[in-house]
N, C-alpha and C. Protein backbone atom coordinates (compact mmCIF):
# COMPACT_ATOMS: atom_id res chain seq x y z
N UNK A 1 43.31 20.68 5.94
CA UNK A 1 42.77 19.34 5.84
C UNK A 1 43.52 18.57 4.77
N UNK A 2 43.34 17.22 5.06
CA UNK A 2 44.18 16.65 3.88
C UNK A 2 43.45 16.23 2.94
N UNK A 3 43.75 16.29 1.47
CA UNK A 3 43.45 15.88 0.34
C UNK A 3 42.14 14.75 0.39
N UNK A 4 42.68 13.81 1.32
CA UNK A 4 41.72 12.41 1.23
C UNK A 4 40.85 12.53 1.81
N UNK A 5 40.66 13.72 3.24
CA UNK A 5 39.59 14.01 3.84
C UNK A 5 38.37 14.59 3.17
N UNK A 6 39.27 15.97 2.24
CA UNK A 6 38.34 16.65 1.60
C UNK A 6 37.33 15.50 0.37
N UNK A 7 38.37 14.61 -0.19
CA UNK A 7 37.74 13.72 -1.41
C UNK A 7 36.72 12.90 -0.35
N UNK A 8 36.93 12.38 0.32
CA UNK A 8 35.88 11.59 1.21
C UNK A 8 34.22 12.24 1.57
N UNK A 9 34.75 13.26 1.87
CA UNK A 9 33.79 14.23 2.80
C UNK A 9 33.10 14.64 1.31
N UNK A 10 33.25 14.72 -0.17
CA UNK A 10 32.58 14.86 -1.23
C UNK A 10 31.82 14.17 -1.37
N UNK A 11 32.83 12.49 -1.43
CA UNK A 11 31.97 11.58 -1.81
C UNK A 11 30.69 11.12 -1.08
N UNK A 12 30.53 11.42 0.41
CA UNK A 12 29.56 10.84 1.10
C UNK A 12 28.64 12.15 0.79
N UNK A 13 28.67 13.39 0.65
CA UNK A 13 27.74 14.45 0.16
C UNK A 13 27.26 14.08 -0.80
N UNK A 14 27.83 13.29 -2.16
CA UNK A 14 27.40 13.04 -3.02
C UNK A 14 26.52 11.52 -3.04
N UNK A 15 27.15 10.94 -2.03
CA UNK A 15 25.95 9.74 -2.05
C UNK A 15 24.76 9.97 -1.24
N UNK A 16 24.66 10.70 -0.46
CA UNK A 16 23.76 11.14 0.38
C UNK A 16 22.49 12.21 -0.16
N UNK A 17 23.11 13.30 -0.94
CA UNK A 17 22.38 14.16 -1.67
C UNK A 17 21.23 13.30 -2.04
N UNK A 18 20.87 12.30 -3.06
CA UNK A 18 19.93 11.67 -3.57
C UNK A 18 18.75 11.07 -2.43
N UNK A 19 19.50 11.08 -1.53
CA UNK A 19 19.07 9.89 -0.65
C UNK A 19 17.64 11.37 0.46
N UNK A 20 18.27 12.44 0.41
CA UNK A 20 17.56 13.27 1.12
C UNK A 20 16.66 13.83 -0.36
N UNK A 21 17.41 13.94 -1.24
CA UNK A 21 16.55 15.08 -2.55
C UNK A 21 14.70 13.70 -2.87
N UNK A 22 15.26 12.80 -2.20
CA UNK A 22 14.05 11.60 -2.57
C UNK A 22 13.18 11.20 -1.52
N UNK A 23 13.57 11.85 -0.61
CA UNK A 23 12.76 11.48 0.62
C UNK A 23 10.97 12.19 0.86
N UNK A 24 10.54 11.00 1.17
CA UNK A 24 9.21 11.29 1.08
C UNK A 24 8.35 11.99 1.50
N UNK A 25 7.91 12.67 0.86
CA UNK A 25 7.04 14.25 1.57
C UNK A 25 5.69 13.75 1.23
N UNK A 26 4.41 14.29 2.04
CA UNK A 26 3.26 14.25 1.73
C UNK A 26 2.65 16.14 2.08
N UNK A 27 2.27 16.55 0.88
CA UNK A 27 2.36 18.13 1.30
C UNK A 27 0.42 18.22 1.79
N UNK A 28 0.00 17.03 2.35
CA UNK A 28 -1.28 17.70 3.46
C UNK A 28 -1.12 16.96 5.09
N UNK A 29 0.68 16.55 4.91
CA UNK A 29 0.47 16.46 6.56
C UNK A 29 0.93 15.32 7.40
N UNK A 30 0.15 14.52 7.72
CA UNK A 30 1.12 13.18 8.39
C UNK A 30 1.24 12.32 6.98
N UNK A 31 2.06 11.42 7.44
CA UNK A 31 2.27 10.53 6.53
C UNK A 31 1.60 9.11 6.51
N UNK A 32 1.17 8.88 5.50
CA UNK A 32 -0.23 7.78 5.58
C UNK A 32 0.83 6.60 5.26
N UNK A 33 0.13 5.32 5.96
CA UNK A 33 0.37 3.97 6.32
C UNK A 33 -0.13 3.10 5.87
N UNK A 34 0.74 2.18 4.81
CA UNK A 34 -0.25 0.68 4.94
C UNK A 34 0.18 -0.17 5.74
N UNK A 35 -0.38 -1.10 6.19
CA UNK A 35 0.29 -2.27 7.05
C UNK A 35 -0.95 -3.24 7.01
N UNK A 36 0.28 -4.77 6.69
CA UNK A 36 -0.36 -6.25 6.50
C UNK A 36 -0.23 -6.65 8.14
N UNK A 37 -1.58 -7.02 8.16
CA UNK A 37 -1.02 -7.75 9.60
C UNK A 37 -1.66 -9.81 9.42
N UNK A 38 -0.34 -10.46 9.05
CA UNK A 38 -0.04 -11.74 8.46
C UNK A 38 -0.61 -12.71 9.82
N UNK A 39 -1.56 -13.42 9.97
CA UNK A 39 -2.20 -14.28 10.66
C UNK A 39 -2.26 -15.70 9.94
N UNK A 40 -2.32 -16.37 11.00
CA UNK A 40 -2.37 -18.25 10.69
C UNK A 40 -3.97 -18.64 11.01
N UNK A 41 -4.83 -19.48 10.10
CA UNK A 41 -5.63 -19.89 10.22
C UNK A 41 -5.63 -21.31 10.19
N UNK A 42 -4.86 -22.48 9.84
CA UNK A 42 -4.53 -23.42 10.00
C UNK A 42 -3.71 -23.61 9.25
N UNK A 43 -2.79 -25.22 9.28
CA UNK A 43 -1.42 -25.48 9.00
C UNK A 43 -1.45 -24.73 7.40
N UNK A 44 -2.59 -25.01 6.77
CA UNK A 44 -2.42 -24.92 5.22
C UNK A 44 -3.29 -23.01 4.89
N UNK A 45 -3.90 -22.38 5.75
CA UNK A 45 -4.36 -21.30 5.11
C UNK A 45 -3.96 -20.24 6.11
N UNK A 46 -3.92 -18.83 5.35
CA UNK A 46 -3.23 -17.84 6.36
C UNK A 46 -4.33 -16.29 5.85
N UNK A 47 -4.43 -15.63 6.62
CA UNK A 47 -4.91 -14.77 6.51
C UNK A 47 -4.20 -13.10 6.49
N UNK A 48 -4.56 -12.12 5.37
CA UNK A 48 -3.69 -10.75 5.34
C UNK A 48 -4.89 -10.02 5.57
N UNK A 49 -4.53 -9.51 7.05
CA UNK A 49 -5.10 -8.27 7.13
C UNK A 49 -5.00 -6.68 6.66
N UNK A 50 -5.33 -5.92 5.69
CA UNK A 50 -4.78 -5.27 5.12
C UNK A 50 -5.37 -3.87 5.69
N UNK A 51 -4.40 -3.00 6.04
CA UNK A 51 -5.28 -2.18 7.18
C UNK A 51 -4.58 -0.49 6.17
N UNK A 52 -5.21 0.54 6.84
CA UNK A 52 -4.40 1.89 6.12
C UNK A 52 -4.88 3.26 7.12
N UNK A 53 -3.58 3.93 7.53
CA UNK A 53 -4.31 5.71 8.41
C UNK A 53 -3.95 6.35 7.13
N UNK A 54 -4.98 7.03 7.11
CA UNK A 54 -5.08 8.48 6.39
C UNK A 54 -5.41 9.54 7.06
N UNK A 55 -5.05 10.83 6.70
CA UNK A 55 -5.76 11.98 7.12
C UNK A 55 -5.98 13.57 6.33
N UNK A 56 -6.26 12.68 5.32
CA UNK A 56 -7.16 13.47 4.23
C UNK A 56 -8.34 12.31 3.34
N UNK A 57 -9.13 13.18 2.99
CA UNK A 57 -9.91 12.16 2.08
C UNK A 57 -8.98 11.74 0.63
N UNK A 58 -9.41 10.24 0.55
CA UNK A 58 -8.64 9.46 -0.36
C UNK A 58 -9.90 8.95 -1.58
N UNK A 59 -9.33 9.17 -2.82
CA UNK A 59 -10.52 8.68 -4.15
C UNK A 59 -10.31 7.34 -4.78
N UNK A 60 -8.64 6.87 -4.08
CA UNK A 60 -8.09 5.81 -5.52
C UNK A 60 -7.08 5.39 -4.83
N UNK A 61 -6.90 3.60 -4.58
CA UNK A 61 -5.75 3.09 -4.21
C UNK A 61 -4.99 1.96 -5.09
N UNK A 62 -4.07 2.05 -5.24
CA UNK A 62 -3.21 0.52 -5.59
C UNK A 62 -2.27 -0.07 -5.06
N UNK A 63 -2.83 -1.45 -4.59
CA UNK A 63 -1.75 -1.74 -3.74
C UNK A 63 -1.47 -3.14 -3.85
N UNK A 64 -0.06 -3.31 -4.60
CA UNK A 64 0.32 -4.52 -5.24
C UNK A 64 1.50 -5.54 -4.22
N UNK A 65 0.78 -6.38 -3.72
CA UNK A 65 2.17 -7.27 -2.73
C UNK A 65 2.39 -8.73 -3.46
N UNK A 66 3.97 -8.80 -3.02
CA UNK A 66 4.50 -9.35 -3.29
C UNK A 66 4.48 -10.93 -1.90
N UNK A 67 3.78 -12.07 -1.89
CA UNK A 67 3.55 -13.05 -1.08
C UNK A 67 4.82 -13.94 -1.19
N UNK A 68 5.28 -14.47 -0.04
CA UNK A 68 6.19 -15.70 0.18
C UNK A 68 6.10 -16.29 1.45
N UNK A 69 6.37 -17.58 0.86
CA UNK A 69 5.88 -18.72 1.49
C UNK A 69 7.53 -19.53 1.71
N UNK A 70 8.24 -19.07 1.80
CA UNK A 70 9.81 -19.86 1.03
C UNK A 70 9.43 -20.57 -0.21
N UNK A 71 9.96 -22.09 0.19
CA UNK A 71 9.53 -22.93 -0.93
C UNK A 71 8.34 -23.90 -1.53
N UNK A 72 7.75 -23.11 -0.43
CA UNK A 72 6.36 -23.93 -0.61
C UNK A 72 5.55 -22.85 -1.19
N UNK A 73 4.50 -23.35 -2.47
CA UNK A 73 3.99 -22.64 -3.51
C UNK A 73 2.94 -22.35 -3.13
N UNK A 74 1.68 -20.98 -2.85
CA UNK A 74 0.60 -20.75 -2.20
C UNK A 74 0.03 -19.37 -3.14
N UNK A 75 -1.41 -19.48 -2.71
CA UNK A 75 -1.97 -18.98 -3.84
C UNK A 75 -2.58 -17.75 -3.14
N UNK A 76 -3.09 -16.64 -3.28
CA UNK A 76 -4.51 -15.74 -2.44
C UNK A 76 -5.47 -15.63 -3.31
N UNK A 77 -6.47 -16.90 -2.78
CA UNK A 77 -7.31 -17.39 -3.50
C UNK A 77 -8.72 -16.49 -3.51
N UNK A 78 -8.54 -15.74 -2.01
CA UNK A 78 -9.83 -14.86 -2.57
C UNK A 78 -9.82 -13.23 -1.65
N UNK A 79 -10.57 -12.52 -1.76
CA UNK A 79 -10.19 -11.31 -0.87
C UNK A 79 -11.45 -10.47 -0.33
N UNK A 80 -11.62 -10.44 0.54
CA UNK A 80 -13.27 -9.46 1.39
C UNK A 80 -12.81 -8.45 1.87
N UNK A 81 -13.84 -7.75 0.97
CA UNK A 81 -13.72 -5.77 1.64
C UNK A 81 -14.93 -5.84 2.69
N UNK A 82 -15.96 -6.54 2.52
CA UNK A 82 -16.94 -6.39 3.49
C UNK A 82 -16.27 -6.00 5.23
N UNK A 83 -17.30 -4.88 5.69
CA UNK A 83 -16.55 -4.31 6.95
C UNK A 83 -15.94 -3.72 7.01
N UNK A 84 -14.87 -3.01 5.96
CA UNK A 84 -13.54 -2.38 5.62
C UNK A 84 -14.15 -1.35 5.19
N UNK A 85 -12.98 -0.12 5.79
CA UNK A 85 -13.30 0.84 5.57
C UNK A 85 -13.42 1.16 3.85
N UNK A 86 -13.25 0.60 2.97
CA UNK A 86 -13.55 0.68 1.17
C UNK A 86 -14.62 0.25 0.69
N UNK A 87 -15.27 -0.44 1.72
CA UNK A 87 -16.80 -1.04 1.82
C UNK A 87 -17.78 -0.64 0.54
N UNK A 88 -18.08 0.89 0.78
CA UNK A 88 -18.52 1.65 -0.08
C UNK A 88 -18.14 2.08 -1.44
N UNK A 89 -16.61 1.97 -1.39
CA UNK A 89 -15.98 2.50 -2.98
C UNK A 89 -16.95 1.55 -4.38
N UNK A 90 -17.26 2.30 -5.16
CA UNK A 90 -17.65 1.28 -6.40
C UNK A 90 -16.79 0.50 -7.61
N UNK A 91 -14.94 0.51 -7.27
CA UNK A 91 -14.43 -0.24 -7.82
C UNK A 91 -13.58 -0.96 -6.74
N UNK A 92 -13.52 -2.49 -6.24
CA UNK A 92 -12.95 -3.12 -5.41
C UNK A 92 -12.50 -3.93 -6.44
N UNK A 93 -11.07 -4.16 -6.73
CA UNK A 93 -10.86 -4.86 -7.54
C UNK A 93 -9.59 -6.30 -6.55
N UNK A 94 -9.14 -7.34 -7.56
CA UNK A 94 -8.34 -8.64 -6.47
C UNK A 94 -7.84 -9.37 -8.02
N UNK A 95 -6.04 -8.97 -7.97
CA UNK A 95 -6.37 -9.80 -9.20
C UNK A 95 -4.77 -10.43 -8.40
N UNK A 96 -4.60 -12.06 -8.39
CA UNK A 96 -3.67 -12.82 -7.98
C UNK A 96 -3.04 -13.32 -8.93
N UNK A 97 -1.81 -13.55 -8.83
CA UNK A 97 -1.19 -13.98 -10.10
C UNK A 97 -0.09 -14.92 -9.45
N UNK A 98 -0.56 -16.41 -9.31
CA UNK A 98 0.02 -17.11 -9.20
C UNK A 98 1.74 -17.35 -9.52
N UNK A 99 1.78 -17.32 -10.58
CA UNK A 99 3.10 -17.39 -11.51
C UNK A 99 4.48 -16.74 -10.64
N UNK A 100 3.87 -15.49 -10.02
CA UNK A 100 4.91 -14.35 -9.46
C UNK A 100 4.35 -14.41 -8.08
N UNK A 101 3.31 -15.13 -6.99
CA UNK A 101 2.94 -14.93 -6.29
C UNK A 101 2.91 -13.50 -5.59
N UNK A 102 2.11 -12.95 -6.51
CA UNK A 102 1.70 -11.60 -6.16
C UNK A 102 0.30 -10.86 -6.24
N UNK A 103 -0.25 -10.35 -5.58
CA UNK A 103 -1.83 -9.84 -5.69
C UNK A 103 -1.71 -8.61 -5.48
N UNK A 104 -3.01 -7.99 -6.53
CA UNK A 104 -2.74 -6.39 -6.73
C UNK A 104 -4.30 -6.17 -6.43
N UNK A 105 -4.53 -5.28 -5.53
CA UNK A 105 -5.87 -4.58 -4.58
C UNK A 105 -5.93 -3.31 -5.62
N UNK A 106 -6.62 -2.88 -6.25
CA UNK A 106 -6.99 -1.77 -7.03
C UNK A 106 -8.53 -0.99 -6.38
N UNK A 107 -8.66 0.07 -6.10
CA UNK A 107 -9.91 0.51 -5.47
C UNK A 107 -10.31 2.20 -5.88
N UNK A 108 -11.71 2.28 -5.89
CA UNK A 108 -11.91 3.17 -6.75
C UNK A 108 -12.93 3.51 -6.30
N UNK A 109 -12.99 5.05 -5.32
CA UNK A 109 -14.31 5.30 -4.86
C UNK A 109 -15.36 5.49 -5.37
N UNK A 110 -15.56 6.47 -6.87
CA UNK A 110 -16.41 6.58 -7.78
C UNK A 110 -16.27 6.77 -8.99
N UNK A 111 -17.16 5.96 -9.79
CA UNK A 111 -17.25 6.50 -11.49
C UNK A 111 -17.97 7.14 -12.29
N UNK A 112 -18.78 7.92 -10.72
CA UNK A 112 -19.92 8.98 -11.45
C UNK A 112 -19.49 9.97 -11.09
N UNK A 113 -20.45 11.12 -11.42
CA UNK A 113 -20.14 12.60 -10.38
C UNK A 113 -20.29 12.26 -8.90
N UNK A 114 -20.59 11.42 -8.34
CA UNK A 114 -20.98 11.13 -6.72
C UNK A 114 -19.82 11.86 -6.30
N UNK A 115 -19.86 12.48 -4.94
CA UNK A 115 -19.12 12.40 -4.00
C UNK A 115 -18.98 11.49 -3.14
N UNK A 116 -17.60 10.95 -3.40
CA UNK A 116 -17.52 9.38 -2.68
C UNK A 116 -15.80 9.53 -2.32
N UNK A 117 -15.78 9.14 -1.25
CA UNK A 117 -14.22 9.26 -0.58
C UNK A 117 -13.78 8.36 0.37
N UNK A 118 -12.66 8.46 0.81
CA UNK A 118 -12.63 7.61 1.98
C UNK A 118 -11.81 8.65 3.13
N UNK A 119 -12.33 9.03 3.98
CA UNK A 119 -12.47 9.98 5.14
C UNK A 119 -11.34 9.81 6.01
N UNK A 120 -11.11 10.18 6.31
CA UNK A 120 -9.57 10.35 7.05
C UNK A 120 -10.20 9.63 8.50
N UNK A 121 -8.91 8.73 8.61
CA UNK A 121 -9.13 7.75 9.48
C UNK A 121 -7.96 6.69 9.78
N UNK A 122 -8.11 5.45 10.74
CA UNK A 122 -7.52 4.22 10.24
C UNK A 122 -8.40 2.65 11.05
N UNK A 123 -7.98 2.33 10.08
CA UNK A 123 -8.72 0.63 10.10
C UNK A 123 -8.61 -0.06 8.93
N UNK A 124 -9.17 -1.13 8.85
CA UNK A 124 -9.30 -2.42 7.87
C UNK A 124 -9.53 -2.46 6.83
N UNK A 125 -8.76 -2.25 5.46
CA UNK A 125 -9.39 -1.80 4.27
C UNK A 125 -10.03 -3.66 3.81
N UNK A 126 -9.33 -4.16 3.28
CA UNK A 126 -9.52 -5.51 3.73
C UNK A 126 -8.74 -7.07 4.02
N UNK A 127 -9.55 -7.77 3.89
CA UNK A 127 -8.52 -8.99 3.92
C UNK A 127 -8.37 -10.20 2.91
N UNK A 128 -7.55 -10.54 2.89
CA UNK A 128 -6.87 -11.35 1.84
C UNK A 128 -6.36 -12.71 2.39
N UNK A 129 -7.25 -13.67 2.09
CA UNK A 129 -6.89 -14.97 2.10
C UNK A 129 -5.92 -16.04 1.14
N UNK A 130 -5.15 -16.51 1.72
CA UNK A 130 -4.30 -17.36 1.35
C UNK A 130 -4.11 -18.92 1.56
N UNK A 131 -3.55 -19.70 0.63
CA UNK A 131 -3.75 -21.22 0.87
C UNK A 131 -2.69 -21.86 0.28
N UNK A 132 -2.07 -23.14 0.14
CA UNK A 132 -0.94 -24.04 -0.21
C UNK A 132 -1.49 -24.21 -1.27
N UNK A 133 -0.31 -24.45 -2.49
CA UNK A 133 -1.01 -25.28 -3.70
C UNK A 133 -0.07 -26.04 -3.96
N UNK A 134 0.08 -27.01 -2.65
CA UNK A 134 0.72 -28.10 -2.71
C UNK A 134 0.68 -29.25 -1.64
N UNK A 135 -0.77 -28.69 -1.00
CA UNK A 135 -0.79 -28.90 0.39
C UNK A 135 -0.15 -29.31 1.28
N UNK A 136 0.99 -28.74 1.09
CA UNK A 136 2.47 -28.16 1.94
C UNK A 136 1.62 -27.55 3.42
N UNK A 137 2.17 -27.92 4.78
CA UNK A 137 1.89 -26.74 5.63
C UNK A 137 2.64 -25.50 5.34
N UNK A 138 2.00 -24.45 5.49
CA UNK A 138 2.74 -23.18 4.95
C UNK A 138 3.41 -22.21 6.78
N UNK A 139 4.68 -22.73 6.93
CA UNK A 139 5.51 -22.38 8.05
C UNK A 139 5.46 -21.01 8.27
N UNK A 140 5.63 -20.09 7.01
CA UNK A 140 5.37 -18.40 7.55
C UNK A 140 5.42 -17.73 6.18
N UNK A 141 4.73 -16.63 6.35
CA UNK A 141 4.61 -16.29 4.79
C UNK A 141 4.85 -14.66 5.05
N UNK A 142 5.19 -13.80 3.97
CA UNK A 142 5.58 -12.72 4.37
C UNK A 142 5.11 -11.94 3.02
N UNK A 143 4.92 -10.94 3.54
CA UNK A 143 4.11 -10.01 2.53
C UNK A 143 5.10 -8.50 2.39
N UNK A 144 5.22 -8.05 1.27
CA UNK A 144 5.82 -6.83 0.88
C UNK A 144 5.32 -6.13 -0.23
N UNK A 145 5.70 -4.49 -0.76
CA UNK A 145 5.02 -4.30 -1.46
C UNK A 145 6.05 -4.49 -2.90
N UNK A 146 5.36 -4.36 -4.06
CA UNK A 146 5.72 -4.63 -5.40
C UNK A 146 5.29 -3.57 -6.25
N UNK A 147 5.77 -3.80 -7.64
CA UNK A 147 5.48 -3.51 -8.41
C UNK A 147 4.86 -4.29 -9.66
N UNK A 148 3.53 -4.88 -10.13
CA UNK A 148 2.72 -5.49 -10.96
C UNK A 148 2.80 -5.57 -12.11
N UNK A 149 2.79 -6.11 -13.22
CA UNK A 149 2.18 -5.52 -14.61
C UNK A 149 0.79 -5.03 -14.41
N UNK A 150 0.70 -3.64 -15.55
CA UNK A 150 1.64 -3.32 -16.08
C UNK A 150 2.02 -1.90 -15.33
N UNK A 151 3.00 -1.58 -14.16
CA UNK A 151 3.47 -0.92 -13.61
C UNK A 151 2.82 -0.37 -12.68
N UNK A 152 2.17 -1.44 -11.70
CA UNK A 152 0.80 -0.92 -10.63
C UNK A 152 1.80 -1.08 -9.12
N UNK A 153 1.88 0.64 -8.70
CA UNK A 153 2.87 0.53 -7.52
C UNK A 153 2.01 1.09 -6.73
N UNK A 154 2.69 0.78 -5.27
CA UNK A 154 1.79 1.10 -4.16
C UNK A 154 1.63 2.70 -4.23
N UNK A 155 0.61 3.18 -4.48
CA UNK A 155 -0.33 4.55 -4.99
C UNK A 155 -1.44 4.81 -4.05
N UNK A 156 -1.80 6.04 -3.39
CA UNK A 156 -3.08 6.69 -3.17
C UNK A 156 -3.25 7.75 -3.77
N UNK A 157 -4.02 8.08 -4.02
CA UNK A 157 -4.83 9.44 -4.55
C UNK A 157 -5.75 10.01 -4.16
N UNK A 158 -5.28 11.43 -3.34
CA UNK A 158 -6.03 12.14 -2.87
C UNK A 158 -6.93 12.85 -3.46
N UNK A 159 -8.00 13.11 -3.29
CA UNK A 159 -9.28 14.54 -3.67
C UNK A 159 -8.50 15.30 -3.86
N UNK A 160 -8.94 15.60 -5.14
CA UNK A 160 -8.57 17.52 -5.21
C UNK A 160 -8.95 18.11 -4.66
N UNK A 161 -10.18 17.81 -3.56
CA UNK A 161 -10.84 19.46 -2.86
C UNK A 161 -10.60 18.87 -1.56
N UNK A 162 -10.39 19.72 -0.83
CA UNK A 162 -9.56 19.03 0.88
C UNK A 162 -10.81 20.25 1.33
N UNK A 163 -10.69 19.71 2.54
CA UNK A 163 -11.71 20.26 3.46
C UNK A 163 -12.91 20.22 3.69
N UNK A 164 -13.38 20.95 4.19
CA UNK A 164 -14.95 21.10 4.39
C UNK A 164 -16.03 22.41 4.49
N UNK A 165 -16.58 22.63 3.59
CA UNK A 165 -17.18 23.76 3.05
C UNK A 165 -17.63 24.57 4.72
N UNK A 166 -17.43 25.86 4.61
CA UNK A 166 -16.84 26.93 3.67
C UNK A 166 -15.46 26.70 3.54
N UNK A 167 -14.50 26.29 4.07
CA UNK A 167 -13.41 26.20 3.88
C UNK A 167 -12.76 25.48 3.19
N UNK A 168 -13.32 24.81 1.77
CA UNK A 168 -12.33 24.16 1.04
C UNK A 168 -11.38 24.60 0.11
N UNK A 169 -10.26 23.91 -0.02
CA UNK A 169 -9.36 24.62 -1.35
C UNK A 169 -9.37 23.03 -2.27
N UNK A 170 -8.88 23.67 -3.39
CA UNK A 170 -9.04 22.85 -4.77
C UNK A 170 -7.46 22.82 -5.21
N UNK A 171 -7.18 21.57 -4.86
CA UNK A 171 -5.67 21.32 -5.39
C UNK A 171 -5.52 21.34 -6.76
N UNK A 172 -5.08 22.45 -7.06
CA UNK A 172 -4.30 22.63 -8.77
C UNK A 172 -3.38 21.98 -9.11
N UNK A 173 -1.99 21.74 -8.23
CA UNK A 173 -1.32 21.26 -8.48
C UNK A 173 -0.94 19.58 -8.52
N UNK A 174 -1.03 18.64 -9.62
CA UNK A 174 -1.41 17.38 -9.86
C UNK A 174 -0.65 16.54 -8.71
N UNK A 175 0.73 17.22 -9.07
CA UNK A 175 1.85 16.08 -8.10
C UNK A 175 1.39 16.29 -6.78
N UNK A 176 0.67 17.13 -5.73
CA UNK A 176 -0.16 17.15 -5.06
C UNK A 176 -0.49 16.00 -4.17
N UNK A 177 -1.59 15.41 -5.59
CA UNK A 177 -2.88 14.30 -4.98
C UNK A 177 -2.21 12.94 -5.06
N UNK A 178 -0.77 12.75 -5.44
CA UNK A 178 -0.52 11.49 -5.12
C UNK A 178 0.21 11.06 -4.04
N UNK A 179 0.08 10.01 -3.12
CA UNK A 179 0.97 10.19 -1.87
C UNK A 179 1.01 8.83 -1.70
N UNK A 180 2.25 8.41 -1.48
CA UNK A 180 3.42 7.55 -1.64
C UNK A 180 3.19 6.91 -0.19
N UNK A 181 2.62 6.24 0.05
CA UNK A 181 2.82 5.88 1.65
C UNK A 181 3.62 4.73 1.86
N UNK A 182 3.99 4.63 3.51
CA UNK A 182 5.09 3.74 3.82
C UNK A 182 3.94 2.45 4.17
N UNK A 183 4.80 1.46 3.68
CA UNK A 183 4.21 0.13 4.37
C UNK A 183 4.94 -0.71 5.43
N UNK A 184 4.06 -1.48 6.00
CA UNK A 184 4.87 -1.92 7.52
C UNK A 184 4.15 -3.51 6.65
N UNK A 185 5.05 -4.19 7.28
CA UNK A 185 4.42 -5.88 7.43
C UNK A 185 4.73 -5.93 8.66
N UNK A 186 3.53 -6.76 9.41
CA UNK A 186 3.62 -6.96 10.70
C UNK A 186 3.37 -9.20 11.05
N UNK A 187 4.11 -9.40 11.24
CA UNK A 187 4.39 -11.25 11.19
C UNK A 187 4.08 -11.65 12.29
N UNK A 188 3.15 -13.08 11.89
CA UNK A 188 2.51 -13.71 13.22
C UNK A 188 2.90 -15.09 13.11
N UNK A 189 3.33 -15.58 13.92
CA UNK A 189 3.81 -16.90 14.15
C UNK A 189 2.62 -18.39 14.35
């Protein structure tokens, strides 16, 4: 082989290595999903449906997006879990931050001893309303995920105890219960 082949054939091993050593594993199984599904409610307000499959029980989510509108400036002025599968959790949190047009969903099944989870499934965690603050019509707006102050990235957190008695096991291992899921934006005209 020649010299330049062998140096080539390094270099793409070496850019590639990272690219597989980082790839996303979830060690209880399929890989869990968020997805916005971006709806128009009139010229000036739009609606984010914020939906998620799991298939393990889940205790704790964060999920920080990043909103655009192009150049027209818009706010997510308010957000309903009612109906959604988080319905029940006792921390639903919505904090919008104009400045960076970005809103961070924080959720928290319990802060007692309760057993409180969210059950392996998929549907509607909730939705997130949006509006002009310029009463601009807002042409299309697009949602992605982010990273927040102060360092709130798209996160779930699984139960340590998986299963269902008699058969449960108790995850020891921490790196475990966190699982990295992929997000989809899905755009409506």
């Amino acid at each position: 082989m020649k010299p330049i082949t062998i140096m080539l054939s390094a270099l793409a091993l070496l850019v590639l290595l990272p690219v597989a050593a980082t790839a996303q594993q979830d060690a209880f199984g399929a890989i869990d999903t968020v997805w916005a599904e971006v709806s128009r409610i009139n010229d000036d307000n739009w609606s984010i449906n914020l939906s998620y499959f799991n298939d393990e029980p889940i205790v704790g989510m964060s999920i920080p997006l990043k909103l655009s509108a192009g150049l027209n400036r818009i706010v997510a002025d308010s957000c309903v879990y009612t109906g959604g599968r988080v319905e029940h959790f006792n921390v639903r949190a919505f904090r919008a931050d104009t400045a960076i047009q970005c809103v961070t969903l924080g959720m928290i099944a319990s802060l007692s001893a309760k057993k409180v989870n969210l059950l392996p499934g998929k549907g509607r965690l909730a939705t997130i309303f949006v509006s002009s603050l310029t009463d601009e019509p807002i042409e299309g707006l697009t949602v992605d995920t982010t990273t927040t102050h102060p360092s709130n990235s798209l996160e779930i957190i699984a139960d340590s105890v998986q299963g269902e008695p008699p058969d449960t096991v108790k995850v020891t291992d921490k790196t475990k219960r966190t699982i990295i899921p992929i997000f989809l934006s899905i755009a409506s005209k």
